[in-house]
C-alpha atoms as a PDB file:
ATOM      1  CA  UNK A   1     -85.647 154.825-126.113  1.00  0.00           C
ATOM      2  CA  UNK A   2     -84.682 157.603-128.043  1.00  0.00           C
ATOM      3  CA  UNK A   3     -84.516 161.560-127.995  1.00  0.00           C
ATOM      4  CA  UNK A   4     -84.435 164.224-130.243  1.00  0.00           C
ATOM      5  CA  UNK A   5     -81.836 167.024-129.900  1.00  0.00           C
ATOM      6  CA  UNK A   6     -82.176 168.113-133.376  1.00  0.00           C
ATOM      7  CA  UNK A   7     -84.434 167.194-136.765  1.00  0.00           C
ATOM      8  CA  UNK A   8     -81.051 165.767-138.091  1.00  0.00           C
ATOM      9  CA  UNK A   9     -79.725 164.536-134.692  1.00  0.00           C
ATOM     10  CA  UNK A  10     -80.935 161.657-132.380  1.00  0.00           C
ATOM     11  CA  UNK A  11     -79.144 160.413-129.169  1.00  0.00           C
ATOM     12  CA  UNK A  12     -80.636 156.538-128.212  1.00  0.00           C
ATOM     13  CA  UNK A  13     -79.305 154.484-124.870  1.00  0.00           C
ATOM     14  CA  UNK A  14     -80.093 151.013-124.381  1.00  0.00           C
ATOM     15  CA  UNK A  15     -81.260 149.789-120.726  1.00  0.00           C
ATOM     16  CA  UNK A  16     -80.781 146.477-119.138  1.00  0.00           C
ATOM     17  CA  UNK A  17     -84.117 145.270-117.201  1.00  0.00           C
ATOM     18  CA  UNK A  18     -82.421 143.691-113.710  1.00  0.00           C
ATOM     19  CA  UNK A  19     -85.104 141.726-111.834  1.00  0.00           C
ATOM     20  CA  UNK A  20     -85.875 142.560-108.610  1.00  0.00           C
ATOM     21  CA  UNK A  21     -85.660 140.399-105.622  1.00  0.00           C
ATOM     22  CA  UNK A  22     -87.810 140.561-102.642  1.00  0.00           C
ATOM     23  CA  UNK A  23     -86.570 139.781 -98.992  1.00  0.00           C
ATOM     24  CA  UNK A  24     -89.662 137.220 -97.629  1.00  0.00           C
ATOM     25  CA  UNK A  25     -87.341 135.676 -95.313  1.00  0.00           C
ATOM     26  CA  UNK A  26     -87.780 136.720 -91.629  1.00  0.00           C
ATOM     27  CA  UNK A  27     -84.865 136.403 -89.165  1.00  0.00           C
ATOM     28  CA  UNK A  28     -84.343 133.781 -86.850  1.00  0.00           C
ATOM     29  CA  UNK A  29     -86.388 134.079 -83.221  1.00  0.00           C
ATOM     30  CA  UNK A  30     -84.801 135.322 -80.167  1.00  0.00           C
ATOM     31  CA  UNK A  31     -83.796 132.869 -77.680  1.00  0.00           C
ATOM     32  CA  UNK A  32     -83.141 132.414 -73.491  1.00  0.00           C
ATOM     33  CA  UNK A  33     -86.290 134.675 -73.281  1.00  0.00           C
ATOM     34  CA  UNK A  34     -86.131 135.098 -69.297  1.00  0.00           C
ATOM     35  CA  UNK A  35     -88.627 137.568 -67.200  1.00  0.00           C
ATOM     36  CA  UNK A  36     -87.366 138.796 -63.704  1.00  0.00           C
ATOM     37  CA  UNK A  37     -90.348 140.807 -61.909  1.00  0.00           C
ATOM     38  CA  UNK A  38     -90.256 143.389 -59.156  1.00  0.00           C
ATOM     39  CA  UNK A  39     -93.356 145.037 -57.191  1.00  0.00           C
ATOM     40  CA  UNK A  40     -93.965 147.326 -60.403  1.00  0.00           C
ATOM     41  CA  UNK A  41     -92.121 146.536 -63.304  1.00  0.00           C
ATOM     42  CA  UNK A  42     -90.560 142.806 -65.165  1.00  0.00           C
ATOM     43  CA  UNK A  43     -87.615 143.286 -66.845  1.00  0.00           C
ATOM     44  CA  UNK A  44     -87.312 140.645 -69.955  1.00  0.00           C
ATOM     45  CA  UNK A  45     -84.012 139.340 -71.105  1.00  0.00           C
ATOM     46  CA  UNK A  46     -83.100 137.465 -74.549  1.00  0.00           C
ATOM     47  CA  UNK A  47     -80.309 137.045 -77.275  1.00  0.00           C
ATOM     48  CA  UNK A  48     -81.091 138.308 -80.497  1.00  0.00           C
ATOM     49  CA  UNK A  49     -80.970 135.631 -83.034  1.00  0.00           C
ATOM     50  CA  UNK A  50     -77.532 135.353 -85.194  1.00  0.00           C
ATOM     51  CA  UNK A  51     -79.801 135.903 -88.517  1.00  0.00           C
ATOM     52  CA  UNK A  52     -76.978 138.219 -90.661  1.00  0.00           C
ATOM     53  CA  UNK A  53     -80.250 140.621 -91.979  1.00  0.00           C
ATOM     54  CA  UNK A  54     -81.491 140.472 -88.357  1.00  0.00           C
ATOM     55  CA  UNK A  55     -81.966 144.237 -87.047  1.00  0.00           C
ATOM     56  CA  UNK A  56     -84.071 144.570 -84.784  1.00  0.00           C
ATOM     57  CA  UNK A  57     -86.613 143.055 -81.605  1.00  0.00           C
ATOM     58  CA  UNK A  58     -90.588 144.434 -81.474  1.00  0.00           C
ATOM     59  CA  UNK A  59     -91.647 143.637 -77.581  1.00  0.00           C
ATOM     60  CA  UNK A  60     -95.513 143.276 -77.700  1.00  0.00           C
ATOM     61  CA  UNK A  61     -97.816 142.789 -74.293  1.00  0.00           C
ATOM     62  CA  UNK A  62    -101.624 141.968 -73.133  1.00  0.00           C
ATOM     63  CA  UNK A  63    -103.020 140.790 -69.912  1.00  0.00           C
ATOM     64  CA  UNK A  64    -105.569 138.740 -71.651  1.00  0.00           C
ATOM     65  CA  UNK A  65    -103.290 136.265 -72.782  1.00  0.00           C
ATOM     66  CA  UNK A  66    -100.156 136.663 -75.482  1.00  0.00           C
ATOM     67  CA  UNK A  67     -99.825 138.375 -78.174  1.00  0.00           C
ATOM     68  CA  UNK A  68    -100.900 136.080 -81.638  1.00  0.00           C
ATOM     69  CA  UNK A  69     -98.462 138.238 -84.030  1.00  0.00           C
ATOM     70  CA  UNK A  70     -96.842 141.834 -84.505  1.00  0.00           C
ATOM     71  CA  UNK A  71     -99.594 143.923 -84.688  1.00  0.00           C
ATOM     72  CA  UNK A  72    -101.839 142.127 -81.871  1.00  0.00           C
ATOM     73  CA  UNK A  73    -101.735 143.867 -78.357  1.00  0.00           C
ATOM     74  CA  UNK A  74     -99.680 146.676 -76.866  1.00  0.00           C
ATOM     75  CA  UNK A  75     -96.454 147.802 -78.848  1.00  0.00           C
ATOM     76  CA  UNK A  76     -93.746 148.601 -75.628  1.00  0.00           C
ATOM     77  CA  UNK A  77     -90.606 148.592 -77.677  1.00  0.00           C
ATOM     78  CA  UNK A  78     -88.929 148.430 -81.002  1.00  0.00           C
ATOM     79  CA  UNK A  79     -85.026 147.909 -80.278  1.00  0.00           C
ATOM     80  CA  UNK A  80     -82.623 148.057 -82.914  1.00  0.00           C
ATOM     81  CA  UNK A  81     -79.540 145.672 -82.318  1.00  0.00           C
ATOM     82  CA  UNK A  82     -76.918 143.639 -83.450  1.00  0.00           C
ATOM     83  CA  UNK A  83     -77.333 139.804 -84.101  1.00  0.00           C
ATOM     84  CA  UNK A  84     -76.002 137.492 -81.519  1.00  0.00           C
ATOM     85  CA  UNK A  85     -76.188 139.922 -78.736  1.00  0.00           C
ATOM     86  CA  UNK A  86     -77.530 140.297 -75.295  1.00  0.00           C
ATOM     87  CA  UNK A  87     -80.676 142.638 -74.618  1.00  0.00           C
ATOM     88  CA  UNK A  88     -82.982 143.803 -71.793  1.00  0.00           C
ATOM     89  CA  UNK A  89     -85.824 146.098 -71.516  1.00  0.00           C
ATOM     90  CA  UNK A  90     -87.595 147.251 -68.558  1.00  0.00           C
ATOM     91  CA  UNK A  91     -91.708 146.948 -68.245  1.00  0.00           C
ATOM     92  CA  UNK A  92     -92.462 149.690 -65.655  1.00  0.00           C
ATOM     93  CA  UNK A  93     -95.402 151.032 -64.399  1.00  0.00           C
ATOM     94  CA  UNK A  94     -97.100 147.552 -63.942  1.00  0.00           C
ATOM     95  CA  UNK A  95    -100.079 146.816 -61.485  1.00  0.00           C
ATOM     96  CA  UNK A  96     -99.896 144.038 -58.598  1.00  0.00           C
ATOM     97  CA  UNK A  97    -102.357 140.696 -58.808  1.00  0.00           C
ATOM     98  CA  UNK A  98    -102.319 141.700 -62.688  1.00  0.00           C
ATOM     99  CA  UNK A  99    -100.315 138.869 -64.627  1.00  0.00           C
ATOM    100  CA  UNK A 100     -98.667 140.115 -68.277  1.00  0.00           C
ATOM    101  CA  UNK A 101     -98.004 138.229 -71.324  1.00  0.00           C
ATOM    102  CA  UNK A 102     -95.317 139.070 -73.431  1.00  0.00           C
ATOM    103  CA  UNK A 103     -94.300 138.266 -77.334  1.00  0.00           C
ATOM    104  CA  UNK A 104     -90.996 138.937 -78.391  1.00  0.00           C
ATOM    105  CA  UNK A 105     -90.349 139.491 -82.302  1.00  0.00           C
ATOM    106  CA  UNK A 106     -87.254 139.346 -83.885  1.00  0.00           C
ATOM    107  CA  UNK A 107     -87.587 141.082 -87.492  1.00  0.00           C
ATOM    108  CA  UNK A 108     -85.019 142.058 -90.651  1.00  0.00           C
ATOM    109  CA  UNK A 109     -85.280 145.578 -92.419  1.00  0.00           C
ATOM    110  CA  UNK A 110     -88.267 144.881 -94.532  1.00  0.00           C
ATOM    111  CA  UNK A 111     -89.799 143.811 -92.006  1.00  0.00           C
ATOM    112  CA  UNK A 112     -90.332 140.302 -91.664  1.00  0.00           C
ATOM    113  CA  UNK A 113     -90.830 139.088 -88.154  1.00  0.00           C
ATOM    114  CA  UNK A 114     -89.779 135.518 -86.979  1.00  0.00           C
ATOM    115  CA  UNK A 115     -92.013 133.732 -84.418  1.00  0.00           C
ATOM    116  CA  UNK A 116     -92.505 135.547 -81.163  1.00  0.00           C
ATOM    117  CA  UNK A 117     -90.466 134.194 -78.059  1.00  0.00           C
ATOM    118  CA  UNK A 118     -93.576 133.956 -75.100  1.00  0.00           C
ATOM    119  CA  UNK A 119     -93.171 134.465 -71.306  1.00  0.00           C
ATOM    120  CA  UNK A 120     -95.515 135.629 -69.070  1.00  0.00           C
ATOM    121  CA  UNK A 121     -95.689 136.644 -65.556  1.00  0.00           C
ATOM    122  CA  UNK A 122     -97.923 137.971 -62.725  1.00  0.00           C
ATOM    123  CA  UNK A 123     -97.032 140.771 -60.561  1.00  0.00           C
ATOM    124  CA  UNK A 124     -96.691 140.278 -56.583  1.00  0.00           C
ATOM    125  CA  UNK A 125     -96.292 143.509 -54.444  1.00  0.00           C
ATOM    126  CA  UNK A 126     -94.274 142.072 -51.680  1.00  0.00           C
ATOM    127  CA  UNK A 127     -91.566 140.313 -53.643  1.00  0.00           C
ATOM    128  CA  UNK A 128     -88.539 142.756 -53.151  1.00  0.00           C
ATOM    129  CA  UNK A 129     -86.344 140.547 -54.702  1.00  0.00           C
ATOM    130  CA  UNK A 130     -88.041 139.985 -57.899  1.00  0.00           C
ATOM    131  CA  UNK A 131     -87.284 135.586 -56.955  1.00  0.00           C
ATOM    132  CA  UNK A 132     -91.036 134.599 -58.030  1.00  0.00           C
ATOM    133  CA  UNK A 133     -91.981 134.007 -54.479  1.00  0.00           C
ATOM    134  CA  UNK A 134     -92.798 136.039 -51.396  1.00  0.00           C
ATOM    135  CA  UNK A 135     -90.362 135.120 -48.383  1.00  0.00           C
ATOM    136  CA  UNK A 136     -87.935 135.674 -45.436  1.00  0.00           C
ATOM    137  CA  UNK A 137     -86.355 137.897 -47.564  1.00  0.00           C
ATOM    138  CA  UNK A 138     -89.093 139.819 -49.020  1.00  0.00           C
ATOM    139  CA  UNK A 139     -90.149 140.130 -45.394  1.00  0.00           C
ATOM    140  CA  UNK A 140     -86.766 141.395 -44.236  1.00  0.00           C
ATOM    141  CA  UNK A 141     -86.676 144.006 -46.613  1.00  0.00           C
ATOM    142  CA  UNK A 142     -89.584 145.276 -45.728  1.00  0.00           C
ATOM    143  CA  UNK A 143     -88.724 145.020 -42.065  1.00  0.00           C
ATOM    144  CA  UNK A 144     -85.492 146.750 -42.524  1.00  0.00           C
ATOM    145  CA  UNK A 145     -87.564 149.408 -44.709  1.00  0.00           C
ATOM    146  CA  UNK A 146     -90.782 149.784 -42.077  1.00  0.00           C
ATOM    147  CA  UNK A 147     -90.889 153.755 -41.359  1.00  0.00           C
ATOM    148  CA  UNK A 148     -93.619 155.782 -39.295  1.00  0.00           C
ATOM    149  CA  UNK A 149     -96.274 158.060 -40.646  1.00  0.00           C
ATOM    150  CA  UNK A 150     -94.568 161.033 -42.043  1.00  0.00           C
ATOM    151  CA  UNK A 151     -90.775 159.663 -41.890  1.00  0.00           C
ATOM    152  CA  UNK A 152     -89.398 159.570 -45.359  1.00  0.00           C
ATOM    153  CA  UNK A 153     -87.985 156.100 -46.644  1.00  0.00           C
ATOM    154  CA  UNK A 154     -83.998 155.801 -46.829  1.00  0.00           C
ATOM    155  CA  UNK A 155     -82.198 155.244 -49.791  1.00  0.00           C
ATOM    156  CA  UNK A 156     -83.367 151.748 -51.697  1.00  0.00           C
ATOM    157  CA  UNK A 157     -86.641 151.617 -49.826  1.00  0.00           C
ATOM    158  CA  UNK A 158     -89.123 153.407 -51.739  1.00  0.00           C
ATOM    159  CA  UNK A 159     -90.676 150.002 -52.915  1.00  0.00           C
ATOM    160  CA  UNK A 160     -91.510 149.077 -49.890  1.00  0.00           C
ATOM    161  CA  UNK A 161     -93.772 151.978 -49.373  1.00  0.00           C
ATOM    162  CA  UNK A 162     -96.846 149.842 -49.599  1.00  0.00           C
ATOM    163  CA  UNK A 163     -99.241 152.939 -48.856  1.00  0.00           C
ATOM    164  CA  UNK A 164     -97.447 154.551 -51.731  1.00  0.00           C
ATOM    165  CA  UNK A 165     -98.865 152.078 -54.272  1.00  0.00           C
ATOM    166  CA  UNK A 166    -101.801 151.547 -52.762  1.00  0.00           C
ATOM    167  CA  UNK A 167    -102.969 154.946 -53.315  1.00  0.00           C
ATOM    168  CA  UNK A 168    -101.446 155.071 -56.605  1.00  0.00           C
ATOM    169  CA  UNK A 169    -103.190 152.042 -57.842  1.00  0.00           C
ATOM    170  CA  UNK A 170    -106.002 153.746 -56.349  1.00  0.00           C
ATOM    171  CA  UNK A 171    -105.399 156.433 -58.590  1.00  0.00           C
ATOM    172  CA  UNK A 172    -105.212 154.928 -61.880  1.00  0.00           C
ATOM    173  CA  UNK A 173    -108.764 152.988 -61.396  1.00  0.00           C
ATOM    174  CA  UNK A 174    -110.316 156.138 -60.764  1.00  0.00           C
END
C-alpha cells in the first residue's frame, strides 16, 4: 500500500497477513453436580471443571424434563468463576409436588459450552431438612414450629407455615 504526501513524494509500509485462530474448543464439564432441596427452593452444588480457558457456568431448568443444550429451557444463572473451584446457587421460589430438571454448562469466553451436568429433583413441602424424605424430623420441626391462628412464627420457623404457602401457591395459579 502506498500514499501520496506529495507529486514527488510517496511513503509505502509493508503488512504481514497473521492468520487468525478460532477457539472451537469448549471447556471441560462440571463435576460432583449434587441438588439439596428445601420446601421452596434446591440449592445445586458442583466444581467447575479445571479447563485453563474455562470462565464461566450457565444453570438452565424445565419441569418437562432437562434441558437438551444452552439455549433450551429457562436461563437461572450465568456465574463467572475460576476453574477448579467450588460453586452453589440457590433455586428459590419453587412450587411443591412440581419436580425440576436442571442442566449445568460449563463454557470458555467465546462461548463454547461443554456437555451439561443433569440432576433433577421434585419438591416436597414437609421436608424441613432438605434429606429427600419426609420423617421424624421433618415432623419435629414442624411440631416444635406449630403456632395458633394469629401468633407469629419464631425465628427459623417461617417454613413451616404451611397456610403461608398454601395461599401463596394459591396465588400464583390464579
Amino acid at each position: 500500500i502506498h500514499w501520496h504526501n506529495s507529486y514527488a513524494s510517496i511513503l509505502g509500509r509493508r503488512y504481514k497477513y497473521y492468520s487468525v485462530v478460532v477457539d472451537t474448543t469448549a471447556a471441560s464439564p462440571v463435576t460432583g453436580l449434587t441438588l439439596q432441596r428445601f420446601p421452596s427452593s434446591i440449592t445445586l452444588n458442583w466444581t467447575t471443571p479445571s479447563t485453563t480457558d474455562f470462565m464461566g457456568t450457565k444453570i438452565r431448568y424445565k419441569t418437562t424434563g432437562f434441558p437438551t443444550g444452552p439455549g433450551d429451557g429457562i436461563e437461572i444463572a450465568d456465574l463467572p468463576n475460576a476453574p477448579s473451584t467450588p460453586d452453589t446457587f440457590t433455586h428459590t421460589g419453587l412450587v411443591q409436588g412440581v419436580t425440576y430438571y436442571y442442566a449445568v454448562f460449563a463454557h470458555d469466553e467465546v462461548p463454547n459450552f461443554a456437555t451439561a451436568a443433569q440432576a433433577s429433583a421434585k419438591i416436597f413441602a414437609e421436608d424441613f431438612d432438605g434429606d429427600t424424605d419426609v420423617d421424624m424430623l421433618d415432623f419435629s420441626h414442624l411440631q416444635i414450629c406449630l403456632s395458633g391462628p394469629g401468633i407469629p412464627y419464631g425465628f427459623g420457623c417461617t417454613n413451616a407455615d404451611i397456610d403461608a404457602r398454601k395461599h401463596a401457591e394459591e396465588a400464583m395459579v390464579a
